[in-house]
C-alpha atoms as a PDB file:
ATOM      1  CA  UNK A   1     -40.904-107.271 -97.068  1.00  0.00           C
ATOM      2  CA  UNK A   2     -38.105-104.707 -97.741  1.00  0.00           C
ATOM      3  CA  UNK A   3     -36.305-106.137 -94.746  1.00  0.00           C
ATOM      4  CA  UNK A   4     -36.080-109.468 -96.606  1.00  0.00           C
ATOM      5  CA  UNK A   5     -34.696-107.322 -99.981  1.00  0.00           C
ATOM      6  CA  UNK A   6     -32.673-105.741 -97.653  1.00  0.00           C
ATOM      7  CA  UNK A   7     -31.042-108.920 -95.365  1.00  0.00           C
ATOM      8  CA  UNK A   8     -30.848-110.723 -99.290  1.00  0.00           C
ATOM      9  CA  UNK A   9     -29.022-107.906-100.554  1.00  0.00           C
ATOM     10  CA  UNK A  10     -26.608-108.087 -97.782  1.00  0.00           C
ATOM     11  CA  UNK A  11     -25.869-111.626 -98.548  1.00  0.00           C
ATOM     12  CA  UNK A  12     -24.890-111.358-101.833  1.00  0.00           C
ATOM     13  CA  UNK A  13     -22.662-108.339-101.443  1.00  0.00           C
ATOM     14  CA  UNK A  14     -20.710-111.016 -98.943  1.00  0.00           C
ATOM     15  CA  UNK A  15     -21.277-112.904-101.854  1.00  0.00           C
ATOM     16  CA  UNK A  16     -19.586-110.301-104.258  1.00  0.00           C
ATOM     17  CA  UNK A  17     -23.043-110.762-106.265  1.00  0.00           C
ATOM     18  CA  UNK A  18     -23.401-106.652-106.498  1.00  0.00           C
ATOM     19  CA  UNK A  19     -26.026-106.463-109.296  1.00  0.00           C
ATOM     20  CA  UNK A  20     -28.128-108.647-107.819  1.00  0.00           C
ATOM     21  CA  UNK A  21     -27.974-107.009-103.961  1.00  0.00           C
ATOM     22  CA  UNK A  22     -28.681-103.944-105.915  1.00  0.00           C
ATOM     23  CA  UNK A  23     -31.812-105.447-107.628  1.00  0.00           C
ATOM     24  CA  UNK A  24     -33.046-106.510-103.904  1.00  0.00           C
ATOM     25  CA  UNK A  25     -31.858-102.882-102.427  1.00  0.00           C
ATOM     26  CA  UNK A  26     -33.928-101.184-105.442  1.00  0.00           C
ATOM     27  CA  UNK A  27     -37.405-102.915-104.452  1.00  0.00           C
ATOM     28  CA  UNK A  28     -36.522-102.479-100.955  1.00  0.00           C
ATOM     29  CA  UNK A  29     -36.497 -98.940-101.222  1.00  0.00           C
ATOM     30  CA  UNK A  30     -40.040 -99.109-103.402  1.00  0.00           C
ATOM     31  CA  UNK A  31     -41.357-100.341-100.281  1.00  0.00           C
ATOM     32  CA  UNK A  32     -40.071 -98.315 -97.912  1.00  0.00           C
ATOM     33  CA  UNK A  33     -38.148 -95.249 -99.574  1.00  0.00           C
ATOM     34  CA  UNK A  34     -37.358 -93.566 -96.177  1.00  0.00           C
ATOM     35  CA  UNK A  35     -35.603 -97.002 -94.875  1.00  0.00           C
ATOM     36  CA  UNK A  36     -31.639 -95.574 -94.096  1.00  0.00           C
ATOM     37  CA  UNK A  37     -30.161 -98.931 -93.387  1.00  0.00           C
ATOM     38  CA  UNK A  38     -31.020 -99.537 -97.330  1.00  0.00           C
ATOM     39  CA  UNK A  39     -30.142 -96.400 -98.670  1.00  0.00           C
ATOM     40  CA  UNK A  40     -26.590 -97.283 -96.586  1.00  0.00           C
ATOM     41  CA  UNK A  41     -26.387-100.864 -97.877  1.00  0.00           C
ATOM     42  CA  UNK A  42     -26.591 -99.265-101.331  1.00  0.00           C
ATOM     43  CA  UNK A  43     -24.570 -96.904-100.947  1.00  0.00           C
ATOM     44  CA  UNK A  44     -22.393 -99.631 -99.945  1.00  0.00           C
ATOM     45  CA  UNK A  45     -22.925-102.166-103.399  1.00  0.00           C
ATOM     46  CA  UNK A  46     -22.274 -99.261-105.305  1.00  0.00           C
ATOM     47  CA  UNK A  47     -19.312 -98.075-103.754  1.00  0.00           C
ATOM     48  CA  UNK A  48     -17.814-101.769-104.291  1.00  0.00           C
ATOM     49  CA  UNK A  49     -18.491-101.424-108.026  1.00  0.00           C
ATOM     50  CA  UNK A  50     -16.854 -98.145-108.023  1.00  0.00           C
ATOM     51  CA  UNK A  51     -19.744 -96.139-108.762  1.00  0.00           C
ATOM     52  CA  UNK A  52     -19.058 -92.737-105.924  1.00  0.00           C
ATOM     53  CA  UNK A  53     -21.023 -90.416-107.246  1.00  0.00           C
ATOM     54  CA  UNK A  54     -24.493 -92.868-106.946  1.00  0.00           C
ATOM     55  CA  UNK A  55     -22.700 -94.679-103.687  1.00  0.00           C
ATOM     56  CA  UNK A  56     -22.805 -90.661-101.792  1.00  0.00           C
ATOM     57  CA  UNK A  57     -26.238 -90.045-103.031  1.00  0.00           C
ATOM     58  CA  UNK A  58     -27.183 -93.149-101.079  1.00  0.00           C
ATOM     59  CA  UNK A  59     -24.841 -92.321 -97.805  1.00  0.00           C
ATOM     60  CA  UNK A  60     -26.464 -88.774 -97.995  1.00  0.00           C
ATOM     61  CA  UNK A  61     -29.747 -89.727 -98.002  1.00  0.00           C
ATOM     62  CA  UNK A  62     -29.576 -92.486 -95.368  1.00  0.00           C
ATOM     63  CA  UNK A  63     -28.384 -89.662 -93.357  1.00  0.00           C
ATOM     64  CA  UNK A  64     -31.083 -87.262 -94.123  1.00  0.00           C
ATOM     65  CA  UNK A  65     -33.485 -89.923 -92.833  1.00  0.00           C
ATOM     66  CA  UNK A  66     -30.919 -90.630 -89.177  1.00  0.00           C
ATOM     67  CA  UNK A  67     -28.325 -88.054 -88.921  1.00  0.00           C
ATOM     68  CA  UNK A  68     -26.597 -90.948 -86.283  1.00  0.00           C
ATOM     69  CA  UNK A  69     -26.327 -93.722 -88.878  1.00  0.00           C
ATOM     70  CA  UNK A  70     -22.468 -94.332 -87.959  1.00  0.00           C
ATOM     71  CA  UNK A  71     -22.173 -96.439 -91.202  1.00  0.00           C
ATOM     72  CA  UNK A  72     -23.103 -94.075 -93.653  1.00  0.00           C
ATOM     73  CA  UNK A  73     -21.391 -90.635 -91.318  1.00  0.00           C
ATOM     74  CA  UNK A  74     -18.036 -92.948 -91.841  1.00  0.00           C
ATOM     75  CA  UNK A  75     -18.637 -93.522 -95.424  1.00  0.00           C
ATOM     76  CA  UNK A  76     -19.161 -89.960 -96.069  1.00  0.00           C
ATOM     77  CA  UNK A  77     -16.526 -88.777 -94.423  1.00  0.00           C
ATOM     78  CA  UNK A  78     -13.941 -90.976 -95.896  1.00  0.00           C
ATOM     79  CA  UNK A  79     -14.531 -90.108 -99.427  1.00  0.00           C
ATOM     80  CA  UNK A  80     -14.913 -86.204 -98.845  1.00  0.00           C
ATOM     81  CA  UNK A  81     -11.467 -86.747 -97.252  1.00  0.00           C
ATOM     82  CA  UNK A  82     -10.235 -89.071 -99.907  1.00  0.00           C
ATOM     83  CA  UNK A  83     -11.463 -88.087-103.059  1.00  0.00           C
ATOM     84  CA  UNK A  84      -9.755 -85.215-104.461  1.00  0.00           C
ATOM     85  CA  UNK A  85     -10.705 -85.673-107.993  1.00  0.00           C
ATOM     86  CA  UNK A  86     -14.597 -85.868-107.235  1.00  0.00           C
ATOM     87  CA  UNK A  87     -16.676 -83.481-107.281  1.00  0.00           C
ATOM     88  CA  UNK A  88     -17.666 -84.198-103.463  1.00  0.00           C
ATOM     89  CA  UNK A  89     -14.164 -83.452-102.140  1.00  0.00           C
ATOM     90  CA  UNK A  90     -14.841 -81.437 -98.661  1.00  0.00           C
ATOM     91  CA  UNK A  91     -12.310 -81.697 -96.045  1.00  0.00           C
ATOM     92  CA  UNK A  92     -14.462 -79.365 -93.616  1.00  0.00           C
ATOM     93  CA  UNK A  93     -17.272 -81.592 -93.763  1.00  0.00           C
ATOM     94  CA  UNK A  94     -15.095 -85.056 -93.981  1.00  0.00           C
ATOM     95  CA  UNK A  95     -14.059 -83.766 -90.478  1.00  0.00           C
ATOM     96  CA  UNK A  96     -17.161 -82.460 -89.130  1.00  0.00           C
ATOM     97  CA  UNK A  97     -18.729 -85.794 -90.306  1.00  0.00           C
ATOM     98  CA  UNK A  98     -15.888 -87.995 -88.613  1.00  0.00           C
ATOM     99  CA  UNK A  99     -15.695 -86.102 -85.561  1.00  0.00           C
ATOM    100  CA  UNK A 100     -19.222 -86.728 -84.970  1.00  0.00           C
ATOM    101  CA  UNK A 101     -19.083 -90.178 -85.692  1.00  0.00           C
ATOM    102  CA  UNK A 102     -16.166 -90.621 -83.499  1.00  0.00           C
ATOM    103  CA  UNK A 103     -17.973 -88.386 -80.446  1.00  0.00           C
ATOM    104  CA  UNK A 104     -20.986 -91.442 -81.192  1.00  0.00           C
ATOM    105  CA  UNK A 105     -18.782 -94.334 -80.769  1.00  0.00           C
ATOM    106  CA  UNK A 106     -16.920 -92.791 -77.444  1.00  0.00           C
ATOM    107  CA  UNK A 107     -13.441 -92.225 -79.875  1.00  0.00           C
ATOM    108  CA  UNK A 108     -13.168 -95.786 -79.473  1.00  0.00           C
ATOM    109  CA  UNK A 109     -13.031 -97.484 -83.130  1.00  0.00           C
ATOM    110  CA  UNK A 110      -9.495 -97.526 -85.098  1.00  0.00           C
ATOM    111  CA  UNK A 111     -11.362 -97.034 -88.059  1.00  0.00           C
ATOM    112  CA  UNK A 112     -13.201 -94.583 -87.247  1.00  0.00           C
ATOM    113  CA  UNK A 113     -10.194 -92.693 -85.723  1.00  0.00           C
ATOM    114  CA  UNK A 114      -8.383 -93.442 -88.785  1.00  0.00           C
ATOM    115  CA  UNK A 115     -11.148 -92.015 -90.753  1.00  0.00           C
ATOM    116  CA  UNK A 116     -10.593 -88.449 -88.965  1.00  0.00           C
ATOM    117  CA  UNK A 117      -7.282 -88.805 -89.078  1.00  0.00           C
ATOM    118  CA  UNK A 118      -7.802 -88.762 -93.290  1.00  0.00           C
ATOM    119  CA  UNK A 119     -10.272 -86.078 -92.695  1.00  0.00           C
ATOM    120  CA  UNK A 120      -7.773 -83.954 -90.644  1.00  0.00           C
ATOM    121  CA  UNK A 121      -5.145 -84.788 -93.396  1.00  0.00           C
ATOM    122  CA  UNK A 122      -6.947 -83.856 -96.018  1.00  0.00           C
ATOM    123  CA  UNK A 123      -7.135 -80.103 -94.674  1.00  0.00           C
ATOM    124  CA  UNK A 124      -3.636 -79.331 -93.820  1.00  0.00           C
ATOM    125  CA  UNK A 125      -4.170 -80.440 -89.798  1.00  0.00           C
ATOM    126  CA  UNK A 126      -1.067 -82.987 -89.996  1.00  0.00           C
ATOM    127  CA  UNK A 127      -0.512 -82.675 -86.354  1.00  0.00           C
ATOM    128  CA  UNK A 128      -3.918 -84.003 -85.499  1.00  0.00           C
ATOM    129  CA  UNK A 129      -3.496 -86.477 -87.813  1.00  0.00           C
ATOM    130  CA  UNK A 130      -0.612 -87.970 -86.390  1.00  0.00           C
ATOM    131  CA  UNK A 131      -1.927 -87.921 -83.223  1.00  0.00           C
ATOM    132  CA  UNK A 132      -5.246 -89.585 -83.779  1.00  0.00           C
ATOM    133  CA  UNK A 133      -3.456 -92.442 -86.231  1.00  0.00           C
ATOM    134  CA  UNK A 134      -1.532 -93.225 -82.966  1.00  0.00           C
ATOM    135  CA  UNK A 135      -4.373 -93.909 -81.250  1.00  0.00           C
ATOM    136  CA  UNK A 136      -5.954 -95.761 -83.809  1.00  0.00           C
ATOM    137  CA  UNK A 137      -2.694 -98.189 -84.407  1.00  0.00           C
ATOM    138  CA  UNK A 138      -3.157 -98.596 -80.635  1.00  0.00           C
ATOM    139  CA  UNK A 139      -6.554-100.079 -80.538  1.00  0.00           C
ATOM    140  CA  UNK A 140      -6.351-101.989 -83.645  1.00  0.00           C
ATOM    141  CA  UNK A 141      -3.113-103.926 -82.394  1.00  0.00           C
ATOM    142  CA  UNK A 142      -5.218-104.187 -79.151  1.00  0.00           C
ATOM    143  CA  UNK A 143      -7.957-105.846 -81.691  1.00  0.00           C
ATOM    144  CA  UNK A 144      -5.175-108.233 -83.596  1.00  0.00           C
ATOM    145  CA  UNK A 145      -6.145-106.220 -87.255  1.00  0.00           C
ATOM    146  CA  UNK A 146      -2.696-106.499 -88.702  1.00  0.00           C
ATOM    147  CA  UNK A 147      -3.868-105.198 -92.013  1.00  0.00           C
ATOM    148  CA  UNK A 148      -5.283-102.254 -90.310  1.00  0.00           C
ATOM    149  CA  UNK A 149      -1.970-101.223 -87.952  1.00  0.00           C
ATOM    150  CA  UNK A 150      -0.287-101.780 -91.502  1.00  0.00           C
ATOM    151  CA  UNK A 151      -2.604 -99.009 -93.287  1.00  0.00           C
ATOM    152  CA  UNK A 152      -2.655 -96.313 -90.958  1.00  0.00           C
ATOM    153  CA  UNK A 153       0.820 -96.745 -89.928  1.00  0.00           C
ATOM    154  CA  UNK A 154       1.512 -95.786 -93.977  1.00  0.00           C
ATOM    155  CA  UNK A 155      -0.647 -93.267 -94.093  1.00  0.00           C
ATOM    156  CA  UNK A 156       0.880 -92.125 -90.738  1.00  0.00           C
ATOM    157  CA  UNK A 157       4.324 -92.080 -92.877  1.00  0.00           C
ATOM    158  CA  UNK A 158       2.203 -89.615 -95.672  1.00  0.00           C
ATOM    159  CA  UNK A 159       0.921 -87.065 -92.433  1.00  0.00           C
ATOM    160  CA  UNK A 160       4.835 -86.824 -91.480  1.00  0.00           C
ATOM    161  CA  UNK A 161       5.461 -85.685 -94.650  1.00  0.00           C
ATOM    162  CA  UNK A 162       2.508 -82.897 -94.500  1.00  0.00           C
ATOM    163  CA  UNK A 163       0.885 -84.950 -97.573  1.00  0.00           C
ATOM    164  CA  UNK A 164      -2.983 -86.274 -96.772  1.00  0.00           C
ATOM    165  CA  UNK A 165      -4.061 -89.806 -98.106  1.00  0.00           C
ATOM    166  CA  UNK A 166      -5.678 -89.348-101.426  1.00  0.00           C
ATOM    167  CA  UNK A 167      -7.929 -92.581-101.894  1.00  0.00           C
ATOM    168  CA  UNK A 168      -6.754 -94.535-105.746  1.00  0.00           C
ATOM    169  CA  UNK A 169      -8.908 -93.594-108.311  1.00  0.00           C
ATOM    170  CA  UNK A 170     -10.230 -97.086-109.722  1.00  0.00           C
ATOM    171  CA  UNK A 171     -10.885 -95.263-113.530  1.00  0.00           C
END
């Protein structure tokens, strides 16, 4: 039964229904509390409604429960990168968090790689930055994501300047 609150809630986030895949994520997790792939999918609905603070409590604990979930790792480490006004702002751990993601998809992913480039960014490492965006504009023009090679190329523009990519605040 929670995997059928679970697959619904998925739906209607691709839906752009978030209160109601949040109402299926809630009784999912009375069912099964210690489910990660919920927690992560909540995390998820309430990052899209711009609720961090709530969206990281659900990224953390889908990690407590697997410390591999790639989803959630990413998640984390993008807005401790990106966040500078939040209270959860943590380069060291943005990068600790994206390196291991990146070691448990073989360095492989542009958005992952893009995701430690932030990370590196965000604590001075501009360098490292550079170099890992590079790699990342590689394999997404080897994937055809246009509006990918468009991001990190601009936030490859910010590194060159020494200034990290601070995500917009949506207040």
């Amino acid at each position: 039964m929670p995997t059928a609150h679970n697959n619904l809630g998925i739906a209607l986030v691709s839906q752009g229904k978030l209160d109601r895949a949040i109402s299926h994520y809630r009784l999912a997790l009375q069912i099964n509390p210690n489910s990660a792939n919920v927690h992560n999918n909540f995390g998820t609905a309430l990052r899209l409604q711009g609720k961090l603070d709530e969206a990281v409590a659900h990224f953390t604990e889908a990690l407590r429960i697997n410390p591999d979930l790639i989803d959630a790792m990413n998640a984390l480490a993008w807005y401790f990168a990106t966040h500078k006004e939040n209270n959860f702002y943590n380069p060291k751990e943005a990068i600790r968090l994206a390196e291991r993601v990146c070691e448990l998809t073989n360095y492989d992913s542009p958005i992952l790689l893009d995701t430690l480039a932030v990370a590196y960014a965000s604590d001075g490492r501009f360098p490292e930055a550079i170099a890992v965006s590079k790699k990342a504009v590689n394999f997404a023009v080897s994937a055809g994501q246009e509006k990918l090679t468009e991001e990190i190329r601009n936030r490859i523009k910010l590194y060159k300047n020494n200034q990290p990519y601070i995500e917009p605040s949506r207040n």
